[in-house]
C-alpha atoms as a PDB file:
ATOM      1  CA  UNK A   1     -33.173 -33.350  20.940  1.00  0.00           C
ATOM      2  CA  UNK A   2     -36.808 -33.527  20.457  1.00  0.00           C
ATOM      3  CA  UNK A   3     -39.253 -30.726  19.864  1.00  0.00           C
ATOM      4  CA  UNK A   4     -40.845 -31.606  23.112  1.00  0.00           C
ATOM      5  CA  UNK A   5     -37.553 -31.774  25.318  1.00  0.00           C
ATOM      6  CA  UNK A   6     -36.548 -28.539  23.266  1.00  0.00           C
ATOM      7  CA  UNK A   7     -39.629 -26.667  24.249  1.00  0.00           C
ATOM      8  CA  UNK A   8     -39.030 -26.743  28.196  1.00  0.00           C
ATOM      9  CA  UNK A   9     -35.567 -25.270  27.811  1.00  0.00           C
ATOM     10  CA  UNK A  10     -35.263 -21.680  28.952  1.00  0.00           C
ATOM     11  CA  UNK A  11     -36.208 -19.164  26.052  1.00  0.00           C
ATOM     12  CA  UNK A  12     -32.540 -17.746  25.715  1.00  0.00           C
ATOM     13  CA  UNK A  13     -31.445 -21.679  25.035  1.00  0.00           C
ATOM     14  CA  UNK A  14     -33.869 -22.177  22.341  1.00  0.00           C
ATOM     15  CA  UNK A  15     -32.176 -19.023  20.763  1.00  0.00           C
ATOM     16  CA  UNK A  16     -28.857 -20.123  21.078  1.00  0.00           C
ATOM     17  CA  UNK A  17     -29.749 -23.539  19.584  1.00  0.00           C
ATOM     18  CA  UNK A  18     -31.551 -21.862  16.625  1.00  0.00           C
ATOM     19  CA  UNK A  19     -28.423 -19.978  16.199  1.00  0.00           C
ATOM     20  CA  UNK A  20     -25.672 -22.959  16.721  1.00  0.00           C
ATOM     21  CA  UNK A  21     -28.453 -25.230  14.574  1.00  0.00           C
ATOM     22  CA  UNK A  22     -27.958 -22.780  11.263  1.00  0.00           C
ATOM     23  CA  UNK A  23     -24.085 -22.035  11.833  1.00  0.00           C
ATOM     24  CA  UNK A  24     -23.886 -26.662  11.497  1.00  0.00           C
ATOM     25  CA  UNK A  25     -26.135 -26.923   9.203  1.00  0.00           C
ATOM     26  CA  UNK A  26     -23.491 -24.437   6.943  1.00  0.00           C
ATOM     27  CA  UNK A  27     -26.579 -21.775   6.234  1.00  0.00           C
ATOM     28  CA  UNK A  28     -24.683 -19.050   8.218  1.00  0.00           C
ATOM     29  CA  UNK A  29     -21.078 -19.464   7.434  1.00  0.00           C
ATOM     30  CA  UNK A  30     -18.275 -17.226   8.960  1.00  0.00           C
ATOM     31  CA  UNK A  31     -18.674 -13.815   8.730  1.00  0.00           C
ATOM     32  CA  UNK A  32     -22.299 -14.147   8.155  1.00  0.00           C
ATOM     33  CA  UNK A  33     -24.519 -11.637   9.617  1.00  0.00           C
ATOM     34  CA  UNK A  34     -26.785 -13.362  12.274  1.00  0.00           C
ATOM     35  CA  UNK A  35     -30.137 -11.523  13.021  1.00  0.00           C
ATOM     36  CA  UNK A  36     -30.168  -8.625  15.492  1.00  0.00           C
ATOM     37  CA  UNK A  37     -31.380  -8.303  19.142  1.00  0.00           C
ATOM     38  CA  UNK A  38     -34.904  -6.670  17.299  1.00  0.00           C
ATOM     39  CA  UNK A  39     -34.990  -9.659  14.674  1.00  0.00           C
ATOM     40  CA  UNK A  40     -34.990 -11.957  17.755  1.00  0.00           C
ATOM     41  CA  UNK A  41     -37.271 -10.565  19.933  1.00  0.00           C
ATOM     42  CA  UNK A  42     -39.911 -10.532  16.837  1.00  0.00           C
ATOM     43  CA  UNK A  43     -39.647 -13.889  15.588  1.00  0.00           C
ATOM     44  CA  UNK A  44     -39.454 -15.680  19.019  1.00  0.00           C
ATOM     45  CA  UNK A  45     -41.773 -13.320  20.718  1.00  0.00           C
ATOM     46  CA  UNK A  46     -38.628 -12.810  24.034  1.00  0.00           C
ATOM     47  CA  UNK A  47     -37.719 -10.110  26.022  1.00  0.00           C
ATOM     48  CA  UNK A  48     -35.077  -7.660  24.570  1.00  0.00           C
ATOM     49  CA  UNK A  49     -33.189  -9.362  27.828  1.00  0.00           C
ATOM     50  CA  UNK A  50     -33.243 -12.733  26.576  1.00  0.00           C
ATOM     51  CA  UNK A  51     -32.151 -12.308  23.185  1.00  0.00           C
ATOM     52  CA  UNK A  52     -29.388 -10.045  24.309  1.00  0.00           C
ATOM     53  CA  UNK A  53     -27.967 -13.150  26.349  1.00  0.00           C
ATOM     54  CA  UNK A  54     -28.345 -15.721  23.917  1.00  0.00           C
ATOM     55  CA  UNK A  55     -25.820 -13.465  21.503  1.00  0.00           C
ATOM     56  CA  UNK A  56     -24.038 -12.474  24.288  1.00  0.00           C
ATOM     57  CA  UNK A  57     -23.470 -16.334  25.200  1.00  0.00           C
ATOM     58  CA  UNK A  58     -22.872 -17.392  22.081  1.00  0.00           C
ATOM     59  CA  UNK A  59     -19.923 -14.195  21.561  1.00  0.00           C
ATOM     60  CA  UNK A  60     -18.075 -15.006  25.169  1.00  0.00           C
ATOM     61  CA  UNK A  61     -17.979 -18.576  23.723  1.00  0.00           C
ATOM     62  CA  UNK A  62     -16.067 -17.845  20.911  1.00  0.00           C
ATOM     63  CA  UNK A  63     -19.392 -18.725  18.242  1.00  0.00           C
ATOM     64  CA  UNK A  64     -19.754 -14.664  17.296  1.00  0.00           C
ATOM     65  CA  UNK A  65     -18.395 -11.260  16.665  1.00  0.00           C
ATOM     66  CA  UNK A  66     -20.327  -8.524  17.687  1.00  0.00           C
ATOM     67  CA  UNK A  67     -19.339  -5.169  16.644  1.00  0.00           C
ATOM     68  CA  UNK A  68     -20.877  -2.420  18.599  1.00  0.00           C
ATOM     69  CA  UNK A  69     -23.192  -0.621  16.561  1.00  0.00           C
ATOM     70  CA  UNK A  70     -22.778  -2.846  13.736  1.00  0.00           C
ATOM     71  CA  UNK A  71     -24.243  -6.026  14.770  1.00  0.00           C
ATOM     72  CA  UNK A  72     -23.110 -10.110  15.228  1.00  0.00           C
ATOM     73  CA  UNK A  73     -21.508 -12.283  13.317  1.00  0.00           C
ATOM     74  CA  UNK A  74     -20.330 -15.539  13.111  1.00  0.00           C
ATOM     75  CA  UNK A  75     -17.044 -15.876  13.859  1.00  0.00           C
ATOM     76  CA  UNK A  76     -14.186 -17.996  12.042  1.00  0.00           C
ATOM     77  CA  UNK A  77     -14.485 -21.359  13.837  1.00  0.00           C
ATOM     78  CA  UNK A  78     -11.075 -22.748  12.332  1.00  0.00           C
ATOM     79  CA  UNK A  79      -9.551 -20.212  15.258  1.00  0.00           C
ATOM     80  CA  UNK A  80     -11.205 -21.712  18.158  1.00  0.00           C
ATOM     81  CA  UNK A  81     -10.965 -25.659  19.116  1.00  0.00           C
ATOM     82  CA  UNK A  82     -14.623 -25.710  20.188  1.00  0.00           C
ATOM     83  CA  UNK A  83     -17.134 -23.333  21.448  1.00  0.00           C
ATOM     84  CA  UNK A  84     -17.431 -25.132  24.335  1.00  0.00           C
ATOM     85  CA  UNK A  85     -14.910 -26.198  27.671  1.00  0.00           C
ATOM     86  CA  UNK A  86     -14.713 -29.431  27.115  1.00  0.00           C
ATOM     87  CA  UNK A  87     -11.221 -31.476  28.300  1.00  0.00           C
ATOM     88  CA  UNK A  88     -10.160 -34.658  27.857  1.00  0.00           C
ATOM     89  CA  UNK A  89      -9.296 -37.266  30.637  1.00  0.00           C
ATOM     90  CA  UNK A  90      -5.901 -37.588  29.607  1.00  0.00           C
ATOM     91  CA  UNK A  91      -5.807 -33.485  29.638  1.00  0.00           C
ATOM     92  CA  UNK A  92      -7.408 -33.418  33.482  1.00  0.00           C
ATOM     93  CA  UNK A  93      -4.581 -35.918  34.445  1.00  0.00           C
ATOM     94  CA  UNK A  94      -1.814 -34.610  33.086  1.00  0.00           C
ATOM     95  CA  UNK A  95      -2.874 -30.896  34.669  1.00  0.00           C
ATOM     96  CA  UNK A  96      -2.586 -32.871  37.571  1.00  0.00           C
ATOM     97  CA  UNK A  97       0.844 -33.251  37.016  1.00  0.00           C
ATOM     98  CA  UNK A  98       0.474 -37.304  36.315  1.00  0.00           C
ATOM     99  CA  UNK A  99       0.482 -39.813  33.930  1.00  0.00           C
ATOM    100  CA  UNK A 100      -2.369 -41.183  31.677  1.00  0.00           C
ATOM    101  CA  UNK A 101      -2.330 -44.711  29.494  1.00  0.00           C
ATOM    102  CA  UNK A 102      -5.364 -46.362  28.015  1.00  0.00           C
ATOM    103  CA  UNK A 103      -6.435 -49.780  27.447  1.00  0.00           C
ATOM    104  CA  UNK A 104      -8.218 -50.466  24.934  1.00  0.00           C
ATOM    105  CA  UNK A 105     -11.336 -53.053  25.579  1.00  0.00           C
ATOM    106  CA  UNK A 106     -13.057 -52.872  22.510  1.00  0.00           C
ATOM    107  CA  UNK A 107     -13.386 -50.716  18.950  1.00  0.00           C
ATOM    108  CA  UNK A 108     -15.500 -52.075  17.326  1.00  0.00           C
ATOM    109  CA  UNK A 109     -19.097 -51.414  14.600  1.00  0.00           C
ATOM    110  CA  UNK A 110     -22.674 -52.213  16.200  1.00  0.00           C
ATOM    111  CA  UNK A 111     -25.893 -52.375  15.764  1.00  0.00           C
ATOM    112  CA  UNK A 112     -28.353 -49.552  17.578  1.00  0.00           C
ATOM    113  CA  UNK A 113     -30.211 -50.972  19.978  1.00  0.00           C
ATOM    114  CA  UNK A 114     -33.810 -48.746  20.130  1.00  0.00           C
ATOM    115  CA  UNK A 115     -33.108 -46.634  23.148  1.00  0.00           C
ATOM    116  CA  UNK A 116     -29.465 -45.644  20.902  1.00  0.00           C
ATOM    117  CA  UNK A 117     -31.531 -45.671  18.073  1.00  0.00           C
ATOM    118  CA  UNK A 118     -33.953 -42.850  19.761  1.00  0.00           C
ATOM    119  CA  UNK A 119     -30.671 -41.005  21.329  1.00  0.00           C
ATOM    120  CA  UNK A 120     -29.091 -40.821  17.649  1.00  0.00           C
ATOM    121  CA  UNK A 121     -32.381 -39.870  16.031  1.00  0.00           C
ATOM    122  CA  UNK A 122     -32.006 -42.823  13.831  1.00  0.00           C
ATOM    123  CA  UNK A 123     -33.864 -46.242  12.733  1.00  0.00           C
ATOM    124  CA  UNK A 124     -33.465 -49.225  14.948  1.00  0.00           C
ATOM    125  CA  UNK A 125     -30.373 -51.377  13.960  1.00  0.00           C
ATOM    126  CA  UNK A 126     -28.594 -48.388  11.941  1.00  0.00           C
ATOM    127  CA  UNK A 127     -24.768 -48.986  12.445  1.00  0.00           C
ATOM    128  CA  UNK A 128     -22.740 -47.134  15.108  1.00  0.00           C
ATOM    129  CA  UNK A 129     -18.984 -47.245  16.002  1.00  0.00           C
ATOM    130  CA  UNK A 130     -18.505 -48.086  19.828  1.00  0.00           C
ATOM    131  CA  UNK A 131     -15.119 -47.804  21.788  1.00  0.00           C
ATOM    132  CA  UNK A 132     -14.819 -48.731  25.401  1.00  0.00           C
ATOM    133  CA  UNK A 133     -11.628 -47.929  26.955  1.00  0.00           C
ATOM    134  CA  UNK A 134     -10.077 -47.682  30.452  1.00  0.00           C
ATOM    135  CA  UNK A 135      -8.114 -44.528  31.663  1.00  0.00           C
ATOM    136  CA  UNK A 136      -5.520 -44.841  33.901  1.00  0.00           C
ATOM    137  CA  UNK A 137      -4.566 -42.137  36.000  1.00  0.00           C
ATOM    138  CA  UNK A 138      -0.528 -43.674  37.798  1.00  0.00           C
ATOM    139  CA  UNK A 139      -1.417 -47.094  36.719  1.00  0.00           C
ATOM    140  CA  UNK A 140      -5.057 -46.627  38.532  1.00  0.00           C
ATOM    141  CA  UNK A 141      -8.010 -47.105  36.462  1.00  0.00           C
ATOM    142  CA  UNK A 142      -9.654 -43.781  37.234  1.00  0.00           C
ATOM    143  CA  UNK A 143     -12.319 -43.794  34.026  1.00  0.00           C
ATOM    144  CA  UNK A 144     -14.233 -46.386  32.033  1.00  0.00           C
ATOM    145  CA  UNK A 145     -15.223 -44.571  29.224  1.00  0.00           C
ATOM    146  CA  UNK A 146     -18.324 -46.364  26.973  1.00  0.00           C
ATOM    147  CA  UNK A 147     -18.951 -44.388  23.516  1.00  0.00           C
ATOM    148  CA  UNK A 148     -20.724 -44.752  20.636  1.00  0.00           C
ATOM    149  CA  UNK A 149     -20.062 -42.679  17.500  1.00  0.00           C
ATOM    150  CA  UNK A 150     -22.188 -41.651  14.150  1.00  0.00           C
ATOM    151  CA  UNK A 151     -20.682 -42.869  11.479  1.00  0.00           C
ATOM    152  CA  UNK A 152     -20.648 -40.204   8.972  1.00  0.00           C
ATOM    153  CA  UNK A 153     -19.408 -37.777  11.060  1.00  0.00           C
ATOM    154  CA  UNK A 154     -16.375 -39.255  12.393  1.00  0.00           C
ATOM    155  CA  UNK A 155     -15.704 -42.277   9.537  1.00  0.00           C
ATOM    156  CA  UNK A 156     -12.160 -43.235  10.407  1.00  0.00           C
ATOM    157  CA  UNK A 157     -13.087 -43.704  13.884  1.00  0.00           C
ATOM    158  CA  UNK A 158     -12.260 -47.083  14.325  1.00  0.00           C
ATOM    159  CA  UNK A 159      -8.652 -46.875  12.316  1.00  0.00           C
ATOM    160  CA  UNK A 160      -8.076 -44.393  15.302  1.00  0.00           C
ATOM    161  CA  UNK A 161      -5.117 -45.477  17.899  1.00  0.00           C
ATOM    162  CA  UNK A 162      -6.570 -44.823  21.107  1.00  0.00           C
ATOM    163  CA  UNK A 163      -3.357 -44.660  22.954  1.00  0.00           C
ATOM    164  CA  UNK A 164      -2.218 -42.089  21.261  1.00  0.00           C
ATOM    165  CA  UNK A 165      -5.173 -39.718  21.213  1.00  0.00           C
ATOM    166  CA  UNK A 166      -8.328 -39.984  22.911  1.00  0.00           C
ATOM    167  CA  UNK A 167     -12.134 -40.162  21.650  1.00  0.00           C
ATOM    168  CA  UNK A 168     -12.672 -36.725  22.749  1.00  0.00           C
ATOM    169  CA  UNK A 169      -9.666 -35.021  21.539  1.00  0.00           C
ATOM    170  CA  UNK A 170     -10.021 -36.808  18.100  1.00  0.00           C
ATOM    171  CA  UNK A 171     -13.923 -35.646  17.757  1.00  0.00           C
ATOM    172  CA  UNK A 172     -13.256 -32.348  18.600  1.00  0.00           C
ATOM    173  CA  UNK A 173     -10.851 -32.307  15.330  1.00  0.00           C
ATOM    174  CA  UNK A 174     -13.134 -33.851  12.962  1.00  0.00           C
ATOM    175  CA  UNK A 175     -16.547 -32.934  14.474  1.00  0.00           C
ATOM    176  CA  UNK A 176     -16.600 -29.501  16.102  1.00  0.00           C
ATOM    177  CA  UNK A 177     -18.304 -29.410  19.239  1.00  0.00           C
ATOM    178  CA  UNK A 178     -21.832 -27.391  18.893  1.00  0.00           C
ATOM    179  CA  UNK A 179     -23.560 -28.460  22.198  1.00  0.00           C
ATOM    180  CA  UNK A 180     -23.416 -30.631  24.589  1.00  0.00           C
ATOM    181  CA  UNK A 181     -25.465 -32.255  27.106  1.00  0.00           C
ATOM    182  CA  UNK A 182     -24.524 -33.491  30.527  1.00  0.00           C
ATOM    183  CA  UNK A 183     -26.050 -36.181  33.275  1.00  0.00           C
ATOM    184  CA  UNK A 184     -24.181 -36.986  36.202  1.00  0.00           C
ATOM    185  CA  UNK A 185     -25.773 -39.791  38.813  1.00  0.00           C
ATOM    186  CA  UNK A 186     -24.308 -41.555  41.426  1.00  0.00           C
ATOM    187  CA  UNK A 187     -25.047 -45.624  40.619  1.00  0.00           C
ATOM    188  CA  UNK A 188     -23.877 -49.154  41.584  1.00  0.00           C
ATOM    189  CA  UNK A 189     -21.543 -50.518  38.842  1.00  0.00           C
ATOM    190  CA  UNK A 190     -22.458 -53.599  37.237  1.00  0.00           C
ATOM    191  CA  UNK A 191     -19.597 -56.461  37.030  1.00  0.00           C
ATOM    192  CA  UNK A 192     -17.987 -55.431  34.241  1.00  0.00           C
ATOM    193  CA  UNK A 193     -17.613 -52.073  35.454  1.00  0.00           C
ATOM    194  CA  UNK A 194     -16.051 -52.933  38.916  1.00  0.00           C
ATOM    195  CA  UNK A 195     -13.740 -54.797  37.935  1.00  0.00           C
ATOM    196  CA  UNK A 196     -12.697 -52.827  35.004  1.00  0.00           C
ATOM    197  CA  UNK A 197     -12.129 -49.689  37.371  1.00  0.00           C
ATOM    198  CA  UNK A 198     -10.603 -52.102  39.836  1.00  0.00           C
ATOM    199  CA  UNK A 199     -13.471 -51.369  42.501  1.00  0.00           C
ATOM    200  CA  UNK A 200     -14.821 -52.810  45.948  1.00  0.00           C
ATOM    201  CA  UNK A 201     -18.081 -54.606  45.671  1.00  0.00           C
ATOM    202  CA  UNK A 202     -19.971 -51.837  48.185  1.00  0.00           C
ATOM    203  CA  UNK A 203     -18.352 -49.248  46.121  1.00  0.00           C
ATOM    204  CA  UNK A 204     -20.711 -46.731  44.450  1.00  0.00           C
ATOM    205  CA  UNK A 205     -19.421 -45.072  40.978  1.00  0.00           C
ATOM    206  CA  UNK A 206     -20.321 -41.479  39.847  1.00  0.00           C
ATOM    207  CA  UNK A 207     -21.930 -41.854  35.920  1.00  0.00           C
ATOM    208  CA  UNK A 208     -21.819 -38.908  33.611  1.00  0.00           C
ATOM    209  CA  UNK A 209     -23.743 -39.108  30.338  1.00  0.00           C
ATOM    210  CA  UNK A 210     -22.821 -37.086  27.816  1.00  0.00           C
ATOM    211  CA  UNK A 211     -24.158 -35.973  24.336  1.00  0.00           C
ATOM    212  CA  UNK A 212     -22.605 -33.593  21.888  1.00  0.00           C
ATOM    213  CA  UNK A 213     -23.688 -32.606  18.728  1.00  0.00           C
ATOM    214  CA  UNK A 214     -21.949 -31.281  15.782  1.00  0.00           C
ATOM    215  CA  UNK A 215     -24.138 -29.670  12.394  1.00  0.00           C
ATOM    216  CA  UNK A 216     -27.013 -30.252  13.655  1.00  0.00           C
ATOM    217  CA  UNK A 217     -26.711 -33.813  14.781  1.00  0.00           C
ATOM    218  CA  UNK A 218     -25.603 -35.988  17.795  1.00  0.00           C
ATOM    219  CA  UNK A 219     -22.473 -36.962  17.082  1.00  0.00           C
ATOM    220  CA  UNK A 220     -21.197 -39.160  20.131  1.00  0.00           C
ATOM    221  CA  UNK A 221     -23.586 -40.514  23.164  1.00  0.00           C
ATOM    222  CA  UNK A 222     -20.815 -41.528  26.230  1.00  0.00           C
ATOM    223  CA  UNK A 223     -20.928 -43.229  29.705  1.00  0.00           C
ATOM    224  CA  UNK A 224     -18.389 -42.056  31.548  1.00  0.00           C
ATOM    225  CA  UNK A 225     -18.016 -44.291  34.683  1.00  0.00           C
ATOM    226  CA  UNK A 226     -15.468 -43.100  37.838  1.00  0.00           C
ATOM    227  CA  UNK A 227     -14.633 -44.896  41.052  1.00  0.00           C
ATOM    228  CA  UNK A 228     -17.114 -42.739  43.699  1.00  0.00           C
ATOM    229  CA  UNK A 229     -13.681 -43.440  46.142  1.00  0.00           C
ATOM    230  CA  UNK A 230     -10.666 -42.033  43.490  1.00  0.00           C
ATOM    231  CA  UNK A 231     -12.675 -39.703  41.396  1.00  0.00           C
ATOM    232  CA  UNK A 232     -14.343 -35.931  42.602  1.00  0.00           C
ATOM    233  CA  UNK A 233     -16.023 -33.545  39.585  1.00  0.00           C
ATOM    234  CA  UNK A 234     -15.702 -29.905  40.517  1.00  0.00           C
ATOM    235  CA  UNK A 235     -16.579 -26.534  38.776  1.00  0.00           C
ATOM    236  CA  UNK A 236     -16.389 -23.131  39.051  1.00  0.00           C
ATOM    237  CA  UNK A 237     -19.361 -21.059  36.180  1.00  0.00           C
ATOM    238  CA  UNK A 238     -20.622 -17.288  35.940  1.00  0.00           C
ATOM    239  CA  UNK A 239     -23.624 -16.429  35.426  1.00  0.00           C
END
């Protein structure tokens, strides 16, 4: 994320990033003191408010301890899968009660493009690891899921065997989730795409775009494509 982009997100996000930023980088390991609600409010010039929901955030998400009268620290990470509620496709089918398979279309090294390139935060032709699969959901394709993958922070990617884990569940193991980043836009699938997904030619798709970063660094960019006809995204969040 840019220093630009970073700048227009709320002032209790820019905390929490600071914070998640030095727990990947490894400068605040677990059990680490983080700095105090007064520490915060000096050095980012916020409201006692604001820096009391960053660390309150960051503890209902499993990233801290705080210990009234005490202060916050960073909790043991090998006890929580990721500080975030992320699932799997194959995990949101099976709740359902049915059964996933995936096909895999390719797995496979590439060459960043400069829009990837910019996403990654790295030079123009740099190497990335790209998987596209199809998830079925009863033998209907219900996602077309378009990654690509850093490297150096998931290097036995591509010896992975997609139909026995999935891209998500296997990052979360050997990248922790940080952050992530959503986009979700309603678009007309190109060819490959419809009939992938097994789609009508007037039928829209919903896209969701999402980044996640792990030490510091994207880790995975995704296109997640579902059939706007088979496929609804719900949620339920407190504030």
């Amino acid at each position: 994320m840019s220093k630009a982009s970073a700048s227009l997100q709320p002032l209790y996000l820019q905390v929490k990033r600071h914070i998640l930023d030095n727990i990947g980088s490894g400068k605040w390991g677990a059990a680490s003191r983080v700095p105090s609600e007064n520490d915060i409010v000096k050095s980012f010039g916020v409201s006692r408010m604001t820096a009391n929901r960053a660390l309150r955030e960051l503890r209902d998400e499993g990233v801290l301890v705080r210990i009234a009268g005490v202060g916050s620290f960073v909790a043991d990470q090998h006890a929580h899968a990721h500080p975030l509620e992320i699932r799997s496709i194959a995990d949101e089918i099976r709740r359902r009660g049915h059964v996933h398979r995936a096909e895999i279309v390719a797995l496979e090294r590439v060459r960043a493009v400069a829009e990837l390139a910019e996403d990654f935060g790295i030079a123009p032709r740099s190497e990335l690891y790209c998987s596209v699969i199809v998830h079925f959901e009863n033998d209907r394709p219900i996602q077309l899921e378009d990654r690509y993958v850093l490297p150096k922070l998931a290097p036995d990617y591509l010896k992975v065997d997609f139909n026995q884990t999935t891209p998500t569940d296997y990052l979360i193991k050997v990248a922790p989730l940080q952050e992530a980043e959503h986009l979700l836009r309603a678009v007309m699938p190109d060819e490959r795409t419809r009939k992938l997904l097994a789609m009508k030619r007037d039928e829209p798709c919903l896209l969701m775009i999402r980044r996640t970063w792990t030490a510091g660094q994207i880790a995975s960019v995704a296109q997640l494509y579902y059939p706007g006809s088979r496929y609804e995204l719900s949620g339920r969040f407190r504030p």
